[in-house]
Protein backbone atom coordinates (compact mmCIF):
# COMPACT_ATOMS: atom_id res chain seq x y z
CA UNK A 1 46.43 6.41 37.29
CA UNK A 2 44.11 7.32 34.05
CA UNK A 3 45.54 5.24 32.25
CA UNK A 4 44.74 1.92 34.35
CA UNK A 5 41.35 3.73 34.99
CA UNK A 6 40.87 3.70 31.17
CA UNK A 7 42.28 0.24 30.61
CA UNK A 8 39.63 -1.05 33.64
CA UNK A 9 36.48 0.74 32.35
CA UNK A 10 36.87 1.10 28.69
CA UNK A 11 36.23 -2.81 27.81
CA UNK A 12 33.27 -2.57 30.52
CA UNK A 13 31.67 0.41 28.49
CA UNK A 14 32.17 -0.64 25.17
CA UNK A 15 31.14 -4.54 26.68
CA UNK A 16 27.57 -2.48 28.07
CA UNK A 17 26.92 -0.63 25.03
CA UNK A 18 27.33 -3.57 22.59
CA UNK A 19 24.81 -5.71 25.13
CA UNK A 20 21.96 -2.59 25.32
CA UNK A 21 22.77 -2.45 21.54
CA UNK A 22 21.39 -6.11 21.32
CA UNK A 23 18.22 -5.47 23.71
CA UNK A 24 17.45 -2.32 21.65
CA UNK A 25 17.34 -4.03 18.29
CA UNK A 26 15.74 -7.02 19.84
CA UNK A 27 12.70 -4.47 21.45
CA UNK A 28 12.24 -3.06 17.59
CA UNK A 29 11.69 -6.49 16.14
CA UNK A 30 9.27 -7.27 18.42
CA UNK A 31 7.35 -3.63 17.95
CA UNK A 32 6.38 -4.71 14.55
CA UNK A 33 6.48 -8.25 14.96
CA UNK A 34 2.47 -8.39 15.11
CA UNK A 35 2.80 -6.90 11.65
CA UNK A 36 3.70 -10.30 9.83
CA UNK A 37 0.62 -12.27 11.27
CA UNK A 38 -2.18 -9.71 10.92
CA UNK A 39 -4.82 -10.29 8.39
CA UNK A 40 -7.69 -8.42 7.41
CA UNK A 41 -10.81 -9.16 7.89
CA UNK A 42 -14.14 -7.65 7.03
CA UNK A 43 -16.24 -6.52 10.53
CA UNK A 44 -19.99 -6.88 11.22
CA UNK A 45 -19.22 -3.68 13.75
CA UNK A 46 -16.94 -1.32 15.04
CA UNK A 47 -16.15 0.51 18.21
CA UNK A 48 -17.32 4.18 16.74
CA UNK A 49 -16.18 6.00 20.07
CA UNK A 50 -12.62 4.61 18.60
CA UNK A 51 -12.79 6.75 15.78
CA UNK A 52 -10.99 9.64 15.75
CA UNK A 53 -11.89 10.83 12.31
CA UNK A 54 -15.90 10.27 12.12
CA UNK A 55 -17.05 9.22 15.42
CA UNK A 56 -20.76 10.55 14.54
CA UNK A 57 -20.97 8.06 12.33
CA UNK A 58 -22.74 4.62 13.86
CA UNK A 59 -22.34 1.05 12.67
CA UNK A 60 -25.70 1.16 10.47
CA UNK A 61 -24.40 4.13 8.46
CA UNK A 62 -20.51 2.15 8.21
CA UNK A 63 -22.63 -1.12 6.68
CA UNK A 64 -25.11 0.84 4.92
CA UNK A 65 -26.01 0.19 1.32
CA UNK A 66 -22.40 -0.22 -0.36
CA UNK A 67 -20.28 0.18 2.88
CA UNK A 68 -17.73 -1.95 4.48
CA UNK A 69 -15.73 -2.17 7.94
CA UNK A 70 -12.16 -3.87 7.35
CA UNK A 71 -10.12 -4.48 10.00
CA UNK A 72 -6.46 -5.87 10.74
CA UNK A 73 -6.61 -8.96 12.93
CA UNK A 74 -3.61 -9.94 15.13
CA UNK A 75 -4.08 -12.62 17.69
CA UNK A 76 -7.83 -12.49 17.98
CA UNK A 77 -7.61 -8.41 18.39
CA UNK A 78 -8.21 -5.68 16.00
CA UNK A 79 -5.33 -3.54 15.63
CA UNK A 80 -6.67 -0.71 12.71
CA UNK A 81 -9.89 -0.03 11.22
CA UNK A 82 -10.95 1.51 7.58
CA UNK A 83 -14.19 2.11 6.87
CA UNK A 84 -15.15 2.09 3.41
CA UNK A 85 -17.81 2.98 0.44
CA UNK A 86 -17.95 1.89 -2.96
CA UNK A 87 -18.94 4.60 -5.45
CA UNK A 88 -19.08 5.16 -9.34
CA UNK A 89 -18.45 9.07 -8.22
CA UNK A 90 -16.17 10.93 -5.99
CA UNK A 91 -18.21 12.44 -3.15
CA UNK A 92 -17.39 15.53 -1.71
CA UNK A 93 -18.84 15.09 1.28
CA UNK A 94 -20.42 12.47 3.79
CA UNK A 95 -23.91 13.06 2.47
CA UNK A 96 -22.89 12.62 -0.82
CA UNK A 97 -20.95 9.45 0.01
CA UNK A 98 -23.69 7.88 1.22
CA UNK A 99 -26.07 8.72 -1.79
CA UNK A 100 -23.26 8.00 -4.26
CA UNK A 101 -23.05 4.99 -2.58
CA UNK A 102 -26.28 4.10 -2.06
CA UNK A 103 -26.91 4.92 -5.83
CA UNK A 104 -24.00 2.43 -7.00
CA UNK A 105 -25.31 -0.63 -4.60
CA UNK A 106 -29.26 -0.29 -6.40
CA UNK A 107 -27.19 -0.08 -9.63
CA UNK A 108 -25.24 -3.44 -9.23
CA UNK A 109 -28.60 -5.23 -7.97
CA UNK A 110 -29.78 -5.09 -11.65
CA UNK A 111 -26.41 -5.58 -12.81
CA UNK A 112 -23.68 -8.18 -11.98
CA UNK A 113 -23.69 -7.50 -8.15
CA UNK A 114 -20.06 -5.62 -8.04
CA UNK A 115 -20.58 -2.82 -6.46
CA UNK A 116 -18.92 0.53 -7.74
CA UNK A 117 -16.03 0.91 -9.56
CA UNK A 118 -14.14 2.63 -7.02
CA UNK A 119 -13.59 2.13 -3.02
CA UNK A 120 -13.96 5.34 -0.96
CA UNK A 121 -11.94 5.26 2.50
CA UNK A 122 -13.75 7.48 4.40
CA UNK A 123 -12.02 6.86 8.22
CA UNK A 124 -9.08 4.85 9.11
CA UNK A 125 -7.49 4.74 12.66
CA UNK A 126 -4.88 2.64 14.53
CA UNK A 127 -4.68 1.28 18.07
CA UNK A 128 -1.06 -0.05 17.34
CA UNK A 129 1.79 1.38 16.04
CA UNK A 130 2.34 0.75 12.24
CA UNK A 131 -1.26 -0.56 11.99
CA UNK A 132 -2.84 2.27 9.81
CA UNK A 133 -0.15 1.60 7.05
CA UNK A 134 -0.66 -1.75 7.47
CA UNK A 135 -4.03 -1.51 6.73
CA UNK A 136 -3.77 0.96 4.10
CA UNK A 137 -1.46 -1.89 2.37
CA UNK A 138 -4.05 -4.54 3.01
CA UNK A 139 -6.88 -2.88 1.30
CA UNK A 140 -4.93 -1.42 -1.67
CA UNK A 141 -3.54 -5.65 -2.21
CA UNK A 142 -7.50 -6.49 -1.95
CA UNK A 143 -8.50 -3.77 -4.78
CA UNK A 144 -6.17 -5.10 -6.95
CA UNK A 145 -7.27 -8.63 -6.87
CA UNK A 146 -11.00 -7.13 -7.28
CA UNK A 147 -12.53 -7.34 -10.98
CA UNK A 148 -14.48 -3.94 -10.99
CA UNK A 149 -12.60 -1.96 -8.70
CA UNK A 150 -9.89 0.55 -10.27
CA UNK A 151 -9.76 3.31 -7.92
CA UNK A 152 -9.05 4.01 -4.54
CA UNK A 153 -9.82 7.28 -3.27
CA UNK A 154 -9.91 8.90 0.29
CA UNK A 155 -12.64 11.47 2.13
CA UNK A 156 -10.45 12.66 4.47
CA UNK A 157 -10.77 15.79 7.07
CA UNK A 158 -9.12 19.23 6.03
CA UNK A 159 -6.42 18.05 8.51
CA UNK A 160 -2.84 18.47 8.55
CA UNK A 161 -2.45 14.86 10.07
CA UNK A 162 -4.71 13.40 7.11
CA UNK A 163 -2.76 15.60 4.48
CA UNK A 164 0.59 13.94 5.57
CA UNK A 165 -0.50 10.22 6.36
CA UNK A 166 -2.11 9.89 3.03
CA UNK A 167 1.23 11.64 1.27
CA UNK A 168 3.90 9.29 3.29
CA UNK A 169 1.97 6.53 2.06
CA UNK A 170 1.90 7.59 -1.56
CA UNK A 171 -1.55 9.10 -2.25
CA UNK A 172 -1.60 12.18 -4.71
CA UNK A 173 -4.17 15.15 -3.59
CA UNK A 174 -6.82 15.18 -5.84
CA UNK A 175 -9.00 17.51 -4.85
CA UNK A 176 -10.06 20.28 -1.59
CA UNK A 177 -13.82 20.70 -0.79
CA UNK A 178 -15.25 22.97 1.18
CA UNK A 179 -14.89 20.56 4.28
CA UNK A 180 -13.03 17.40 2.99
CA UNK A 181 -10.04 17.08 0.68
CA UNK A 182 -9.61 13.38 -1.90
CA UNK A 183 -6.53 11.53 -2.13
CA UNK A 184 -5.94 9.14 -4.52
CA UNK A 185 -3.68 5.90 -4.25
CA UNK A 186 -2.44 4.84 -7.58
CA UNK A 187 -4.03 1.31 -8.44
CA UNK A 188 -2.04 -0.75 -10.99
């Protein structure tokens, strides 16, 4: 009697698990599929009650004197957000990131325009899965193209969350202040 039970059941199991097999690896395509067609794009604004990192922060500080909103754009929706300052001087903190910033945007307006010599991300979130490496890609491709960028460099919150994005997406620790901590991604 088992043995016609097996003989029954055992092509109906194995014929179930190779068809959930095919839904499952159809479902993960299609997590990241928004990946491919997302751009970045540089934002007059942001949502600031979005950001988990530095929500104190308002849109007039984020596009202050040598700061930037990027943003990854898939399908007429943003999907991550970086904010971002460009320096000639690792800050240590958010007042010094905006002076050090402030300092290198009067500095190019009697030089050549470029502002700083290296980017500081200073908040980066994600509304979608895989966005906040995605965006962290994005921005690294755009230094590299830039003529007077060579570093990029983080501000991040003494957070164990910060601490092991940054590492899984290849950023060395720099340096620990008294409440931030630097990471640096390698630009070649």
């Amino acid at each position: 009697m088992i043995k016609i039970l097996n003989k029954k059941f055992k092509p109906r199991i194995k014929a179930r698990i190779r068809k959930n097999k095919r839904i499952l690896n159809k479902n993960i395509e299609n997590l990241f599929e928004w990946v491919k067609g997302a751009k970045l794009v540089e934002l007059k604004e942001c949502n600031v009650e979005e950001d988990p990192v530095r929500p104190e922060l308002n849109n007039d500080f984020r596009t202050g004197f040598g700061r930037k909103i990027y943003g990854v754009m898939y399908k007429r929706e943003i999907h991550a957000v970086m904010c971002f300052a460009y320096t000639n001087k690792i800050p240590k903190s958010v007042e010094e990131l905006e002076k050090l910033s402030t300092d290198a945007f009067l500095q190019s307006t009697m030089r050549d325009q470029n502002i700083g010599q290296i980017a500081i991300a200073y908040t980066v979130w994600s509304k979608k899965k895989g966005g906040g490496k995605l965006i962290v890609k994005e921005v690294f491709k755009k230094i590299k193209k830039s003529n007077h960028l060579n570093r990029l460099v983080t501000l991040s919150p003494l957070t164990e969350m910060a601490s092991k994005f940054h590492s899984r997406n290849g950023a060395k620790l720099l340096q620990v202040n008294k409440t931030t901590q630097n990471f640096e991604y390698k630009v070649i």
